[in-house]
C-alpha atoms as a PDB file:
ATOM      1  CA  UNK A   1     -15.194   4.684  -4.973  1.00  0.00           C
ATOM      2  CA  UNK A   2     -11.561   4.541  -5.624  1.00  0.00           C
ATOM      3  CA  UNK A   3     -10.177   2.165  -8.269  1.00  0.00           C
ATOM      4  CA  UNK A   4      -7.258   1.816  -6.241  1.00  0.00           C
ATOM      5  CA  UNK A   5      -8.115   1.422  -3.003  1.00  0.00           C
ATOM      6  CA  UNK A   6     -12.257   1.597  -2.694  1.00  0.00           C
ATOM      7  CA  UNK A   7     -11.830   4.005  -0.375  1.00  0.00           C
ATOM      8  CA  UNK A   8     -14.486   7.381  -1.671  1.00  0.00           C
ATOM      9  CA  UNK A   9     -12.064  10.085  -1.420  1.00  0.00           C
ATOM     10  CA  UNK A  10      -8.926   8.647  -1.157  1.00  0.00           C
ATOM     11  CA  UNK A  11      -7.520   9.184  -4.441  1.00  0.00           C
ATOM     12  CA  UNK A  12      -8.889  12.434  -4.626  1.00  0.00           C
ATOM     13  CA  UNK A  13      -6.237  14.093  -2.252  1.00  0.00           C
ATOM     14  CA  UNK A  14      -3.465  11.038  -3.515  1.00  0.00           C
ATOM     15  CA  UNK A  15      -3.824  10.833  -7.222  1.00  0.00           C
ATOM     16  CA  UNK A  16      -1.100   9.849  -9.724  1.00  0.00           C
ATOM     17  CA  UNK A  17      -0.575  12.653 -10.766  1.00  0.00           C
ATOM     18  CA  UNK A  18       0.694  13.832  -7.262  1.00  0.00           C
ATOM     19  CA  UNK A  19       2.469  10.550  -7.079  1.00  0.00           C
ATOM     20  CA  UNK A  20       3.575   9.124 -10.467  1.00  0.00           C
ATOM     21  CA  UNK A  21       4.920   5.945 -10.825  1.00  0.00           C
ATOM     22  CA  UNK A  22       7.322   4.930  -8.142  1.00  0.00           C
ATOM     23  CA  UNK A  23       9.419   1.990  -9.247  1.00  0.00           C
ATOM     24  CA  UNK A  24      12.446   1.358  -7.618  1.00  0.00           C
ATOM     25  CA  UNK A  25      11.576   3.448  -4.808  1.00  0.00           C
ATOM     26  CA  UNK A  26      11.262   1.938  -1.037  1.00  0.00           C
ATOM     27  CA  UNK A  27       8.589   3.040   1.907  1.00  0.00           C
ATOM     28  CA  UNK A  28       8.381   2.192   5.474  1.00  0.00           C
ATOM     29  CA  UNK A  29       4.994   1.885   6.718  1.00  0.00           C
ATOM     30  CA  UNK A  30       4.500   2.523  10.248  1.00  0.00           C
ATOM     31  CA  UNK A  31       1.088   0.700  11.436  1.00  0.00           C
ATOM     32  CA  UNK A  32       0.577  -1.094   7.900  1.00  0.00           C
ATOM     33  CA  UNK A  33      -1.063  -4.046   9.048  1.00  0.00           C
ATOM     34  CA  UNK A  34      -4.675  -2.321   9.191  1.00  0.00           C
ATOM     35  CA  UNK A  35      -6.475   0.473   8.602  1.00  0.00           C
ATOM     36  CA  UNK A  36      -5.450   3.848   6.991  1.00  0.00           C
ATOM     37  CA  UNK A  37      -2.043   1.942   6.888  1.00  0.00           C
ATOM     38  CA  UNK A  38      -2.742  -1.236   5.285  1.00  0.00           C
ATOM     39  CA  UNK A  39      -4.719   1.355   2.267  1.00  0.00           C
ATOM     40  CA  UNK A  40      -1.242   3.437   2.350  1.00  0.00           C
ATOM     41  CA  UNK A  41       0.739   0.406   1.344  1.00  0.00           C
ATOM     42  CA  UNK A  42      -2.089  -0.980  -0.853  1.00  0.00           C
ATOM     43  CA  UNK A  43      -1.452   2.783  -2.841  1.00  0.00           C
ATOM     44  CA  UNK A  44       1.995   2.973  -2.637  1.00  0.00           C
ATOM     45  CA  UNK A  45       2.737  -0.629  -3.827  1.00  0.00           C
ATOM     46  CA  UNK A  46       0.103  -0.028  -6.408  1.00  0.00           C
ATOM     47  CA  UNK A  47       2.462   2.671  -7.508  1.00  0.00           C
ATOM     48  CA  UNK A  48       5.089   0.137  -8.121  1.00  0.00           C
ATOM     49  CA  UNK A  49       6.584   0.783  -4.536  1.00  0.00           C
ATOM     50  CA  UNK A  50       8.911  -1.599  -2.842  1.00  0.00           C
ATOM     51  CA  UNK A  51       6.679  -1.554   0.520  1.00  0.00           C
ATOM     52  CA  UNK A  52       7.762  -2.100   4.210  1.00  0.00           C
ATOM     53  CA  UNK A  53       5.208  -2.612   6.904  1.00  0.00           C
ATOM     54  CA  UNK A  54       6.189  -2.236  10.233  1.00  0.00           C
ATOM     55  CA  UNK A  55       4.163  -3.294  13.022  1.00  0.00           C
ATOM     56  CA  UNK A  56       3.048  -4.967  16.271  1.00  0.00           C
ATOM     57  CA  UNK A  57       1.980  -8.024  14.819  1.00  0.00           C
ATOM     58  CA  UNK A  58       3.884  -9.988  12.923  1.00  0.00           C
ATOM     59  CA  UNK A  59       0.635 -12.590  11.956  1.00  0.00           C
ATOM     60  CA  UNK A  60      -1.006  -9.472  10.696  1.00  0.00           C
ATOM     61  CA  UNK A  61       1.763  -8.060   9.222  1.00  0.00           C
ATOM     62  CA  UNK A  62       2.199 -11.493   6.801  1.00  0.00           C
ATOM     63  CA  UNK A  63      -1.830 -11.360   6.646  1.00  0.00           C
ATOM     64  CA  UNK A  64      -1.522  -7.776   4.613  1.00  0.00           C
ATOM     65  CA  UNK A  65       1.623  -8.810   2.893  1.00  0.00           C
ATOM     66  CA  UNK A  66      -0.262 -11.847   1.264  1.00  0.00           C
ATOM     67  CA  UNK A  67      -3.400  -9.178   0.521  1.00  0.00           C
ATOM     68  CA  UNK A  68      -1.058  -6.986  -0.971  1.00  0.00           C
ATOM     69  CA  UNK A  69       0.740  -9.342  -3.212  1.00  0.00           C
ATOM     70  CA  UNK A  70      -2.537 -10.684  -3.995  1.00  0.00           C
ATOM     71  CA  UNK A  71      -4.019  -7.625  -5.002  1.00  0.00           C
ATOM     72  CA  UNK A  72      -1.392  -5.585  -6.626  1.00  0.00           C
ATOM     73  CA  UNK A  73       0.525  -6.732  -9.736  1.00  0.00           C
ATOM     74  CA  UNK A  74       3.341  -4.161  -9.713  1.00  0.00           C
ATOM     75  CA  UNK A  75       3.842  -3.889  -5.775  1.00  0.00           C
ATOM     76  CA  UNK A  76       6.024  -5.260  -3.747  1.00  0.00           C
ATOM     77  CA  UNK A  77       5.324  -5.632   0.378  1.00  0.00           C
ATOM     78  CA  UNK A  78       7.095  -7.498   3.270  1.00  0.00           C
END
C-alpha cells in the first residue's frame, strides 16, 4: 500500500519524483469530495499543495476538507 494515500498502485504511476514538492502552488479539484478525487487532493496537498475542491456538496466538501487538514501536515484544502 501507498504511504501516501493507501491506495496499492497509486504512487506507482504519481511518485515524487514525477511531482516534487509543490509549495506555493494552487489546484482545483473537480469532484474532490470522494473517491479518486478526494485521494487526488489527499496527494496533491500532501505535496504541499494549496488544494481547491469543487463539488456538488458543500457538507461533503467541508467533510474532506477537515480529513485533509487532519491528515496532511503540509497541505492546505478548502
Amino acid at each position: 500500500l501507498c504511504y501516501y494515500c493507501e491506495l496499492t498502485l497509486c504512487c506507482f504511476f504519481f511518485s515524487h519524483i514525477v511531482f516534487p514538492t509543490q509549495n506555493g502552488k494552487v489546484a482545483i479539484v473537480t469532484g474532490g469530495a470522494k473517491g479518486i478525487g478526494y485521494q487526488t487532493v489527499k496527494h496533491l496537498a500532501r505535496l504541499g499543495m494549496h488544494v481547491i475542491i469543487a463539488g456538488n456538496s458543500e457538507s461533503d466538501g467541508q467533510e474532506a476538507v477537515r480529513k485533509i487538514k487532519e491528515e496532511t501536515l503540509t497541505g492546505k484544502a478548502v
